[in-house]
N, C-alpha and C. Protein backbone atom coordinates (compact mmCIF):
# COMPACT_ATOMS: atom_id res chain seq x y z
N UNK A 1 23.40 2.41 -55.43
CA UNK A 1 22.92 3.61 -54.76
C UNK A 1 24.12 4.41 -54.28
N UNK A 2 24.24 5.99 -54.72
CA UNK A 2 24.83 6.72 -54.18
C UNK A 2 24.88 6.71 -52.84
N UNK A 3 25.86 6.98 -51.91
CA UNK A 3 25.64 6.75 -50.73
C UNK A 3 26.65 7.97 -50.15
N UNK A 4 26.41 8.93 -48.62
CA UNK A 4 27.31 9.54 -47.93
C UNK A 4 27.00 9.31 -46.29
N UNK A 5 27.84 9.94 -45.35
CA UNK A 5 27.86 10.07 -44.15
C UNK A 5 28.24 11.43 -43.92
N UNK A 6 27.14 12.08 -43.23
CA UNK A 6 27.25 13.11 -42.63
C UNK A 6 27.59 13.06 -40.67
N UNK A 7 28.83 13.37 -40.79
CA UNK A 7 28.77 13.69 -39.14
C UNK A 7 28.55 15.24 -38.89
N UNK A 8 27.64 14.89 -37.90
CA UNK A 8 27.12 15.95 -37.47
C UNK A 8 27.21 16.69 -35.43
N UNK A 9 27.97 17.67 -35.83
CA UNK A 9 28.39 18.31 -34.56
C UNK A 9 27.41 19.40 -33.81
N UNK A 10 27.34 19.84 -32.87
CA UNK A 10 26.26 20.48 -32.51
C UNK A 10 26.63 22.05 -32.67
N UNK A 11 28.02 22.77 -33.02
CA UNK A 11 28.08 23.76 -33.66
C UNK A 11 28.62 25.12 -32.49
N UNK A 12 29.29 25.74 -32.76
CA UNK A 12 29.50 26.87 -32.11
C UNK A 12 30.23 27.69 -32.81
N UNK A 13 30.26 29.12 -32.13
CA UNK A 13 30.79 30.79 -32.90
C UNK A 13 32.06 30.30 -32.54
N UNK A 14 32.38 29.53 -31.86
CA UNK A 14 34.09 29.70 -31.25
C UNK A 14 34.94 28.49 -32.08
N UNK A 15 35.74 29.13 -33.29
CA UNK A 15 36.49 27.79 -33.92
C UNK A 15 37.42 27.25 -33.26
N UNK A 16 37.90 27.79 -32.30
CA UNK A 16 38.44 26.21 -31.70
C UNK A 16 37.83 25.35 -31.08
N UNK A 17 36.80 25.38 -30.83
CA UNK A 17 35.52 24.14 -30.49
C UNK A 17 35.40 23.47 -31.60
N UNK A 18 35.62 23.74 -32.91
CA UNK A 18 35.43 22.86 -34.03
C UNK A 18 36.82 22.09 -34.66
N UNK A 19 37.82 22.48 -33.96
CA UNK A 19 38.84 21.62 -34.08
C UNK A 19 38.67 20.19 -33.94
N UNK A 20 38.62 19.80 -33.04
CA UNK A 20 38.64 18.19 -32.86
C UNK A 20 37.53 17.52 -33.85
N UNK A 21 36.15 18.52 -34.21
CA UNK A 21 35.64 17.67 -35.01
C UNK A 21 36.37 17.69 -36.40
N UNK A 22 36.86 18.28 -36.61
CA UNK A 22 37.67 18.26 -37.74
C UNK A 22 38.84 17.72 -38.18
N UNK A 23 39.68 17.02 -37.28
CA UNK A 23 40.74 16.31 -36.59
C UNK A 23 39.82 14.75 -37.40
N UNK A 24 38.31 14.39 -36.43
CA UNK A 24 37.97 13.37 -36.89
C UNK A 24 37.64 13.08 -37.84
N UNK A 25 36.91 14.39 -38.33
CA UNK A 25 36.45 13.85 -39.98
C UNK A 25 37.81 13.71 -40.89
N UNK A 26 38.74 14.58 -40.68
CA UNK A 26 40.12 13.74 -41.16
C UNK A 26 40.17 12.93 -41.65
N UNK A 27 40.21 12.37 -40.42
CA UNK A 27 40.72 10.95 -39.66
C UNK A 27 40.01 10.15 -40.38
N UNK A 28 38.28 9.89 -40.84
CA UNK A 28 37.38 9.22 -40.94
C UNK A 28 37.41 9.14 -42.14
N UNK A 29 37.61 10.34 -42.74
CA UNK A 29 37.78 10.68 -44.40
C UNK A 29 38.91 9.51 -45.27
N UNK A 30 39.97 9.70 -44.29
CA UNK A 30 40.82 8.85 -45.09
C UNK A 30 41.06 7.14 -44.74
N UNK A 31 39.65 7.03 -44.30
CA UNK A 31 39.54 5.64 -44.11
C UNK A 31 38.14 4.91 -44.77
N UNK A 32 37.59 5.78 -44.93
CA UNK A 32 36.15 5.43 -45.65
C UNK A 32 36.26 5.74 -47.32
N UNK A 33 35.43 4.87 -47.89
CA UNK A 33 35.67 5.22 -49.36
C UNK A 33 34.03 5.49 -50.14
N UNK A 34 33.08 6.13 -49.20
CA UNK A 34 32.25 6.72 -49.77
C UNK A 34 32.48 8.30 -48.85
N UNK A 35 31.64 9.03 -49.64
CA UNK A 35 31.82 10.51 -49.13
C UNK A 35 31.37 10.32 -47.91
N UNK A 36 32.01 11.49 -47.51
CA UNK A 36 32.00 11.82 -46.28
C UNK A 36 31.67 13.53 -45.53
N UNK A 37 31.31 13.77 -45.14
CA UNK A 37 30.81 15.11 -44.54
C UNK A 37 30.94 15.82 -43.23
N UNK A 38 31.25 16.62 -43.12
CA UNK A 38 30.95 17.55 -41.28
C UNK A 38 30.30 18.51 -41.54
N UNK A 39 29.22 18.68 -41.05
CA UNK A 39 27.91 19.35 -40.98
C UNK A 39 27.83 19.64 -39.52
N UNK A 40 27.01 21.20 -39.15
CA UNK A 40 26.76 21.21 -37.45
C UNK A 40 25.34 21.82 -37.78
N UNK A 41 24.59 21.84 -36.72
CA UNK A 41 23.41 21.61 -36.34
C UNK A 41 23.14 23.27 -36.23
N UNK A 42 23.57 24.17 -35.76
CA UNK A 42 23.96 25.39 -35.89
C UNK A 42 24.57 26.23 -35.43
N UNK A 43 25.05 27.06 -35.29
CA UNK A 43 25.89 28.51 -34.69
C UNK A 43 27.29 28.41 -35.60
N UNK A 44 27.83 27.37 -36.99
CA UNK A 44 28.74 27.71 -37.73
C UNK A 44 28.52 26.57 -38.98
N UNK A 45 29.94 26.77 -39.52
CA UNK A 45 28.95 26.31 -41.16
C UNK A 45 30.23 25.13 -41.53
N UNK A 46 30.19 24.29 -41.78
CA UNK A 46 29.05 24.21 -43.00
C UNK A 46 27.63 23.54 -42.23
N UNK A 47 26.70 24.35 -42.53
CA UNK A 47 25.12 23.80 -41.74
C UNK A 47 24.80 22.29 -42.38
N UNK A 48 23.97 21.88 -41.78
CA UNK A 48 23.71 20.68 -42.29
C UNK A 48 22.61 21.16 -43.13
N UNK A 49 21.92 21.97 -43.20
CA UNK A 49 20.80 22.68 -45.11
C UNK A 49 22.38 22.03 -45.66
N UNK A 50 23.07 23.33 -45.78
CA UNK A 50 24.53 23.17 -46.71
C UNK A 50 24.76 21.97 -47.06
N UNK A 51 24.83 21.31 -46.32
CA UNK A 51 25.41 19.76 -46.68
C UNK A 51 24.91 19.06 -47.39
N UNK A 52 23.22 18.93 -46.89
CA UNK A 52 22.58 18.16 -47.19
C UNK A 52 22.50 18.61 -48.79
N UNK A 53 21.88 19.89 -49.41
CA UNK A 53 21.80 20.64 -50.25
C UNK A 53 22.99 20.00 -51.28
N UNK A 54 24.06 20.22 -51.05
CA UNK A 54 25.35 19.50 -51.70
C UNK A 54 25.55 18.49 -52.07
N UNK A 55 25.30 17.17 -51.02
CA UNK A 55 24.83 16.14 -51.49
C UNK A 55 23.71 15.92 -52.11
N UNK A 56 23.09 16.23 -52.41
CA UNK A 56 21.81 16.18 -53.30
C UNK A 56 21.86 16.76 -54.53
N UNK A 57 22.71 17.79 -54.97
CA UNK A 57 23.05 18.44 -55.93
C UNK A 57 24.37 17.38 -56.76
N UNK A 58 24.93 16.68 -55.81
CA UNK A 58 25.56 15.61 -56.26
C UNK A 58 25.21 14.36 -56.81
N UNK A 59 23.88 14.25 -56.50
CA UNK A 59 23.36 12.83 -57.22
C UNK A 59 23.51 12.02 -56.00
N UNK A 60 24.08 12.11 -55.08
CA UNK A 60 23.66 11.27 -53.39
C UNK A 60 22.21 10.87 -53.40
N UNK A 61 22.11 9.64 -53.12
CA UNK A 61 20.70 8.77 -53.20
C UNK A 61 20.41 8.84 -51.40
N UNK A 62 21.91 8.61 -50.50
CA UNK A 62 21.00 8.60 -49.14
C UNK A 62 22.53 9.06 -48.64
N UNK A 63 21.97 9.30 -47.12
CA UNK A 63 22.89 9.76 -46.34
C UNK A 63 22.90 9.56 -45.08
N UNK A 64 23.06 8.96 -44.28
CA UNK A 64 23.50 8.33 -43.06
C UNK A 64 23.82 10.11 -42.40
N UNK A 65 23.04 10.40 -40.90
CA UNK A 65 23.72 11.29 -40.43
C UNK A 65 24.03 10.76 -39.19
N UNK A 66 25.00 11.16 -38.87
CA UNK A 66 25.80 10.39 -37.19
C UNK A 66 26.10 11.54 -36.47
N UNK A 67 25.21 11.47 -35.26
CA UNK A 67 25.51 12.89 -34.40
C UNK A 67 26.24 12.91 -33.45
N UNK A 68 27.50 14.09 -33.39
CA UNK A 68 28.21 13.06 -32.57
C UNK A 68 28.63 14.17 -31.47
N UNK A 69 27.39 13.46 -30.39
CA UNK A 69 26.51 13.84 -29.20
C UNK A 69 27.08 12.42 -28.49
N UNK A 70 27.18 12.82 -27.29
CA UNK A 70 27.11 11.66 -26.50
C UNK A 70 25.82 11.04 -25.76
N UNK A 71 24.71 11.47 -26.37
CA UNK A 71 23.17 10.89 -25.91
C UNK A 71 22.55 11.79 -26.37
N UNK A 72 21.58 11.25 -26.78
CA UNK A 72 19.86 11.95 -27.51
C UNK A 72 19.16 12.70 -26.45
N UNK A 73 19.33 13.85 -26.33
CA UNK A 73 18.74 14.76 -25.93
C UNK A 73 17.54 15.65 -26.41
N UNK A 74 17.36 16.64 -26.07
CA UNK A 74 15.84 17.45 -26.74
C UNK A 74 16.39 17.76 -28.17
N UNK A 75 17.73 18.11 -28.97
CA UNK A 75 18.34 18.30 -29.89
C UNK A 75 17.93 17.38 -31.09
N UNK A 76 18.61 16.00 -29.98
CA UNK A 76 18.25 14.59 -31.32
C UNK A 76 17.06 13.75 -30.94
N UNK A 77 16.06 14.61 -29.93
CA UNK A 77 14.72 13.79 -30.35
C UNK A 77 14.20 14.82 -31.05
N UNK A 78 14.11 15.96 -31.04
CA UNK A 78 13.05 16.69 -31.82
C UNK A 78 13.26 17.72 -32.78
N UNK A 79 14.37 18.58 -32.21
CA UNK A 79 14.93 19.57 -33.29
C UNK A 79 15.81 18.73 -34.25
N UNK A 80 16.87 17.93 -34.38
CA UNK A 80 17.39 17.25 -35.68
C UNK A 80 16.74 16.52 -36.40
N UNK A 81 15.49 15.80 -35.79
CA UNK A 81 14.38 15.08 -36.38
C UNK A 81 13.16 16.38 -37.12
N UNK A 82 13.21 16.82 -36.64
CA UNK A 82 12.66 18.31 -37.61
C UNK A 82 13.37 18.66 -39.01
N UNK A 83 14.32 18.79 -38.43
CA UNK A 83 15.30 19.47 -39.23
C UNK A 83 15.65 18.92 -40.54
N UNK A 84 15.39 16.90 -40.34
CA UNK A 84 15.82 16.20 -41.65
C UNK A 84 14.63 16.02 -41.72
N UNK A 85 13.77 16.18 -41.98
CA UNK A 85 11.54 15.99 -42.48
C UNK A 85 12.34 17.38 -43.44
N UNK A 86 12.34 18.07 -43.16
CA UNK A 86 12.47 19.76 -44.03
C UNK A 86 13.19 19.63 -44.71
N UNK A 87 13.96 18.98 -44.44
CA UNK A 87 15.26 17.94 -46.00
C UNK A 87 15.36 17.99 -46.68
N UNK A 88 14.19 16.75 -46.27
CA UNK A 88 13.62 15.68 -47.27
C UNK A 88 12.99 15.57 -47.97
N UNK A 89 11.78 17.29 -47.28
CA UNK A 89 11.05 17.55 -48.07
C UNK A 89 11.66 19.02 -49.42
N UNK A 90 12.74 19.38 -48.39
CA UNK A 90 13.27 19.99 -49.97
C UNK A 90 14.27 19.86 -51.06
N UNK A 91 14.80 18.58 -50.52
CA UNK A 91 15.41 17.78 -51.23
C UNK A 91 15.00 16.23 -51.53
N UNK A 92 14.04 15.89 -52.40
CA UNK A 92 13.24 14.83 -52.29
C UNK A 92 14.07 13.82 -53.24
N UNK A 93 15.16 14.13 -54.00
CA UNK A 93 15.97 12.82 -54.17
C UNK A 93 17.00 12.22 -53.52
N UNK A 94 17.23 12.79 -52.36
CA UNK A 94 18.04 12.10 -50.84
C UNK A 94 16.93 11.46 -49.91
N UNK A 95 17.35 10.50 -49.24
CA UNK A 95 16.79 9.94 -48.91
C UNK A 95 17.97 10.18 -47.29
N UNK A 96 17.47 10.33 -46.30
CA UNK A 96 17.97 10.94 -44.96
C UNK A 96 17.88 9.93 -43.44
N UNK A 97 18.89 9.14 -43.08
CA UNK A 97 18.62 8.29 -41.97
C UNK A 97 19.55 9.05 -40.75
N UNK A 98 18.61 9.30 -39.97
CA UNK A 98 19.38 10.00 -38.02
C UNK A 98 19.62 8.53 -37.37
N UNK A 99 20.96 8.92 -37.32
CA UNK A 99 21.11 7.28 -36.71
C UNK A 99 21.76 7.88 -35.42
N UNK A 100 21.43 6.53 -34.01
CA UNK A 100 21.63 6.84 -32.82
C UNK A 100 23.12 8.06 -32.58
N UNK A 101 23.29 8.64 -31.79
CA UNK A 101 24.57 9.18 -31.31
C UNK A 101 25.47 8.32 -30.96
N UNK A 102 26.59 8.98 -31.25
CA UNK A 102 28.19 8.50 -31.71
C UNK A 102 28.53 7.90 -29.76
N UNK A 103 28.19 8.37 -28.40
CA UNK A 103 27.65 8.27 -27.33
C UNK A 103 27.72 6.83 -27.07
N UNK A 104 26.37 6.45 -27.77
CA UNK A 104 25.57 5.34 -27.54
C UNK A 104 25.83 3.89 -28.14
N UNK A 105 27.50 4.22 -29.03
CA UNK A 105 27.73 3.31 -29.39
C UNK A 105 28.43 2.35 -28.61
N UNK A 106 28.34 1.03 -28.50
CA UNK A 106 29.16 0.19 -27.90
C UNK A 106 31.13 0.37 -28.20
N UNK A 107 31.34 0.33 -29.05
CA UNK A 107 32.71 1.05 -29.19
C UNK A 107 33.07 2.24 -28.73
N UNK A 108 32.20 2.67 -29.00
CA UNK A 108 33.12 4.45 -28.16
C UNK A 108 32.98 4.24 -27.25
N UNK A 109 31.74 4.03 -26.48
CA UNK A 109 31.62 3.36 -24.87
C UNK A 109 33.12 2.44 -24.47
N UNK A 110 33.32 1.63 -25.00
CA UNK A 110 34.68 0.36 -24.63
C UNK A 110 36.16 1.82 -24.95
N UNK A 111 35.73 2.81 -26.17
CA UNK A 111 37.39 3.11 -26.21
C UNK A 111 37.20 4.32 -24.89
N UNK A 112 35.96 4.55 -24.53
CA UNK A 112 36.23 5.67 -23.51
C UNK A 112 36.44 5.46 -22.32
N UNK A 113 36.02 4.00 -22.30
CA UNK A 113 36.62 3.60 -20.84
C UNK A 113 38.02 3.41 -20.89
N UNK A 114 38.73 3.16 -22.37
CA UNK A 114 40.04 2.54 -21.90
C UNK A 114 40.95 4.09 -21.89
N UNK A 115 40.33 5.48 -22.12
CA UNK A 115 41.09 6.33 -21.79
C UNK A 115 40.91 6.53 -20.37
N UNK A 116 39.88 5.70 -19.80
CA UNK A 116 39.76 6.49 -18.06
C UNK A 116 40.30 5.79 -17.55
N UNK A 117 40.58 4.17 -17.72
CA UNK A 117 41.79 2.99 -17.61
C UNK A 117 42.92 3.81 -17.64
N UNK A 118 43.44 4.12 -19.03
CA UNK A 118 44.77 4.64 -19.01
C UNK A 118 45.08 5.98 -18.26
N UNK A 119 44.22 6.95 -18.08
CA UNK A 119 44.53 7.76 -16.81
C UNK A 119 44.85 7.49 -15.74
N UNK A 120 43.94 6.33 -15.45
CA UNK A 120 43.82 5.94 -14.05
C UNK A 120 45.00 5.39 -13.30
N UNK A 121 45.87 4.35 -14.88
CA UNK A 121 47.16 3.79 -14.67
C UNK A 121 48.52 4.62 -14.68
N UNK A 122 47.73 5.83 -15.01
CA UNK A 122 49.76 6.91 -14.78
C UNK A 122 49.60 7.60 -13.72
């Protein structure tokens, strides 16, 4: 099975707000060896239609999206869960999983404490 990861940012008119996500997908890109993606939710591009659209035009069988929100809010209970149904339904050979926020993970949780550790210690 074709396989990608879409990270997904929540999007703004102002590009230097989209710096750092772009810093990570970098970062992420050259450590992962299936595709990889940055998609935002909206107010700049590449949209996640775009993305998704792309991967699917690629022969991508599924796609992991990782939102990277620090908690599920009205965004990632109802509007991003909207948003991949309309997909899925117009791209019906991807197959589309919303997986928890980037937030809620036990690792980012442990590395974000150890930046408030290391503040705390200079």
């Amino acid at each position: 099975m074709k396989k990608a990861l879409i990270l997904m940012a929540h999007g703004s008119s102002d590009p230097r707000w989209r710096e750092p996500f772009e810093r990570v997908h970098q970062a992420a890109a050259e450590r992962l060896s299936q595709p990889l993606r940055l998609a935002y939710m909206e107010l700049c591009d590449p949209s996640l239609e775009d993305t998704v659209a792309e991967l699917a035009e690629a022969g991508i069988e599924h796609a992991d999206i990782l939102p990277l929100f620090f908690a599920a809010g009205r965004h990632l209970r109802k509007d991003v869960p909207a948003q991949v149904d309309a997909l899925e339904t117009q791209h019906p050979s991807i197959r589309l999983s919303l997986l928890s926020p980037v937030g809620e993970h036990p690792d980012f949780i442990a590395a974000l404490a150890g930046v408030i550790a290391e503040r705390d210690a200079s």
